[in-house]
Protein backbone atom coordinates (compact mmCIF):
# COMPACT_ATOMS: atom_id res chain seq x y z
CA UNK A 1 25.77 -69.54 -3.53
CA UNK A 2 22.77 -68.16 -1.63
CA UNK A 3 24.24 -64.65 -1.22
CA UNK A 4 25.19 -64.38 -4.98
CA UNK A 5 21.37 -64.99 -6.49
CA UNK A 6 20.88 -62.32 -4.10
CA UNK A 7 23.12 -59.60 -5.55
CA UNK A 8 22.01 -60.63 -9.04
CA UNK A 9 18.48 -60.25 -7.82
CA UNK A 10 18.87 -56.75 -6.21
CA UNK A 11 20.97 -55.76 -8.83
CA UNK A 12 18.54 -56.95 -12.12
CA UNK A 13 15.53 -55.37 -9.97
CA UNK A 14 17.20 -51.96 -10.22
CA UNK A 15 18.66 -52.48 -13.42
CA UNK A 16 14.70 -52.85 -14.21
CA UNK A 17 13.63 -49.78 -12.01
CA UNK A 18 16.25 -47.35 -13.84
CA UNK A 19 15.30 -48.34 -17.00
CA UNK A 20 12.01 -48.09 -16.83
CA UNK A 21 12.13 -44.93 -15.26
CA UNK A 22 13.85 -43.07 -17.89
CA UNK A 23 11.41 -44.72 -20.48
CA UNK A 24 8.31 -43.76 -18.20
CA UNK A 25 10.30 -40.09 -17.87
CA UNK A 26 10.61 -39.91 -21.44
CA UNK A 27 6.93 -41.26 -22.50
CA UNK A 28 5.83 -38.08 -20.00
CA UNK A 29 8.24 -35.37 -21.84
CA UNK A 30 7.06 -36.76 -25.16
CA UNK A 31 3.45 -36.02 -24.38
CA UNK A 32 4.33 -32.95 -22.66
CA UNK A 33 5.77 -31.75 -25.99
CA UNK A 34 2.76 -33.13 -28.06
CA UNK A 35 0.09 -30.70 -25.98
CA UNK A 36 2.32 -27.83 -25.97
CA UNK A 37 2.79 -28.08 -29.94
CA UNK A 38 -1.09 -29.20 -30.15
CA UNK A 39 -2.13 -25.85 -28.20
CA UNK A 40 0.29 -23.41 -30.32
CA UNK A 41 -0.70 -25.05 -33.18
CA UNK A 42 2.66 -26.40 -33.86
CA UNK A 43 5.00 -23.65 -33.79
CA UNK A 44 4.99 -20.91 -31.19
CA UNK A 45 4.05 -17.78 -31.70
CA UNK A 46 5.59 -14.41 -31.45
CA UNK A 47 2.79 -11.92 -30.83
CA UNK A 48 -0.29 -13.23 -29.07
CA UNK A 49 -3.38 -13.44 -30.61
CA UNK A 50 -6.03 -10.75 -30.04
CA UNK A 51 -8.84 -11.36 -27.47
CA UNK A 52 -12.55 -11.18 -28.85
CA UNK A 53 -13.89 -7.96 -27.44
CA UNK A 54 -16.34 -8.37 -25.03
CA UNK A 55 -19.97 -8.81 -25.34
CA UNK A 56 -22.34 -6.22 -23.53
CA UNK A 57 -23.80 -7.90 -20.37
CA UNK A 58 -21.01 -10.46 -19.98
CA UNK A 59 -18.83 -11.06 -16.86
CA UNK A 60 -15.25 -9.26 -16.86
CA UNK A 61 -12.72 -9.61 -14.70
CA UNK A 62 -11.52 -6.55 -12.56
CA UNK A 63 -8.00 -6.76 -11.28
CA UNK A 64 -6.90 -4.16 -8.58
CA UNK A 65 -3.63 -4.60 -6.14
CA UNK A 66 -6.58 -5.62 -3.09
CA UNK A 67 -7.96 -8.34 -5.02
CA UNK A 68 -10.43 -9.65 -8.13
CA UNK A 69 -14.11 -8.05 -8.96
CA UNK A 70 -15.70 -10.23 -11.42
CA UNK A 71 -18.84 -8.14 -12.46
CA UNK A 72 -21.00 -7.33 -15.61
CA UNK A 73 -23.88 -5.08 -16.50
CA UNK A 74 -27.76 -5.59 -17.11
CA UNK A 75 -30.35 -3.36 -17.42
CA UNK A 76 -28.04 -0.68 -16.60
CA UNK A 77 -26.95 -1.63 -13.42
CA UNK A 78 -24.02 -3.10 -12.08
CA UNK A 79 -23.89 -6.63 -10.55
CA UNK A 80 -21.18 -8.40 -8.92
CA UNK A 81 -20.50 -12.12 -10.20
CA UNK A 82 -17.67 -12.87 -7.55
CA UNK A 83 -14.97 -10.91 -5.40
CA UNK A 84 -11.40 -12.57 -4.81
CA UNK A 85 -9.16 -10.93 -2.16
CA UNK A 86 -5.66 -10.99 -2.90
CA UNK A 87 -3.21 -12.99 -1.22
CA UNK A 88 -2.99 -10.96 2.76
CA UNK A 89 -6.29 -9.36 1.24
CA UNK A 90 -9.70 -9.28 2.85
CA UNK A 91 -13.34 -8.15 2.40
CA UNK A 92 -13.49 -5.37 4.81
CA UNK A 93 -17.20 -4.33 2.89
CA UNK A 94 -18.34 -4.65 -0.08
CA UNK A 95 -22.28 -3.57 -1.65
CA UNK A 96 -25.37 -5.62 -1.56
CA UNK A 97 -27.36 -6.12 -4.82
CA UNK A 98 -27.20 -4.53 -8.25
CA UNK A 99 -27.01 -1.01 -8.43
CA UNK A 100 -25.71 1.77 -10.40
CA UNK A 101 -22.70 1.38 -8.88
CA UNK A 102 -20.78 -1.31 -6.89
CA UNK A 103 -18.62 -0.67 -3.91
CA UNK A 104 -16.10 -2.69 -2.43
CA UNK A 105 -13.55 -2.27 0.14
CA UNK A 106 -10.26 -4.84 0.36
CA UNK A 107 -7.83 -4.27 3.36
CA UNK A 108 -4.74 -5.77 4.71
CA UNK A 109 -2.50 -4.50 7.68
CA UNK A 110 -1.93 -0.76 7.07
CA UNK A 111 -3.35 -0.90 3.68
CA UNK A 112 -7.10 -0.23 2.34
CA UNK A 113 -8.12 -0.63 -1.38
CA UNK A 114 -11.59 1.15 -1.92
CA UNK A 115 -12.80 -0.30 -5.41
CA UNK A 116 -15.92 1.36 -7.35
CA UNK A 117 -17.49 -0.29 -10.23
CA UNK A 118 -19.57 1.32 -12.91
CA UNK A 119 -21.48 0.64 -15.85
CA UNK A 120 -20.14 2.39 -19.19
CA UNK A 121 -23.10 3.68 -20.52
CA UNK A 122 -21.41 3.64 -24.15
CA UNK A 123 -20.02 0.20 -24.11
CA UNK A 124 -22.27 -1.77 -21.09
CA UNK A 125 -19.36 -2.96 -19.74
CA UNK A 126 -18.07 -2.77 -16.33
CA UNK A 127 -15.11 -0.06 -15.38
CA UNK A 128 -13.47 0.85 -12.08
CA UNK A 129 -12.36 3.03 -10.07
CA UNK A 130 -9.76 2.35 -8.01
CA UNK A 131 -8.65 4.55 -4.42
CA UNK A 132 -5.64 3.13 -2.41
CA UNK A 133 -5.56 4.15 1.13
């Protein structure tokens, strides 16, 4: 008699552990599903919305294949915020201290990414130049 309260009691406990794992599974899908529709508003959207252009003097985000240059302008000079190598990447040199330009150099094996930054005198917003090597 023993042995068979034990079967029943293995066998209820995962009866109970498969059950509530599909509810707890489902509870997590259904909220899942509630933030997705939440942040697209409720349906999804075919074209993306358009960015707000950027403010004069704010931070923007560089991309280039050696890494991330997160600079903005003031005062016409260029100042970098933050650099980011990519993945293999590394700061080989980069600038000191605003100036009209910013210089960076990102390098892996057998590759070299020299990065310049400028100020846009027409829009005051960062550009770069970009010099693989």
């Amino acid at each position: 008699m023993r042995r068979g309260r034990w079967v029943f009691a293995i066998s209820a406990w995962a009866v109970c552990t498969t059950a509530l794992s599909v509810v707890g599974i489902d509870k997590v899908e259904a909220v899942r599903s509630s933030m997705v529709a939440a942040t697209s508003g409720g349906r999804p959207s075919a074209t993306p919305s358009p960015s707000p252009s950027p403010s004069p003097g704010s931070t923007q985000i560089l991309r280039t294949p050696g890494g991330t240059v997160a600079a903005h302008c003031n005062a016409g000079l260029t100042w970098a915020d933050y650099l980011r190598p990519a993945t293999g990447f590394h700061v080989e040199d980069a600038q000191q201290g605003p100036a009209a330009e910013y210089r960076v150099t990102f390098k892996t094996n057998g590759q070299e990414v020299r990065v310049v930054v400028r100020c846009d005198p027409k829009t005051l917003l960062p550009t770069t130049e970009v010099t693989l090597g």
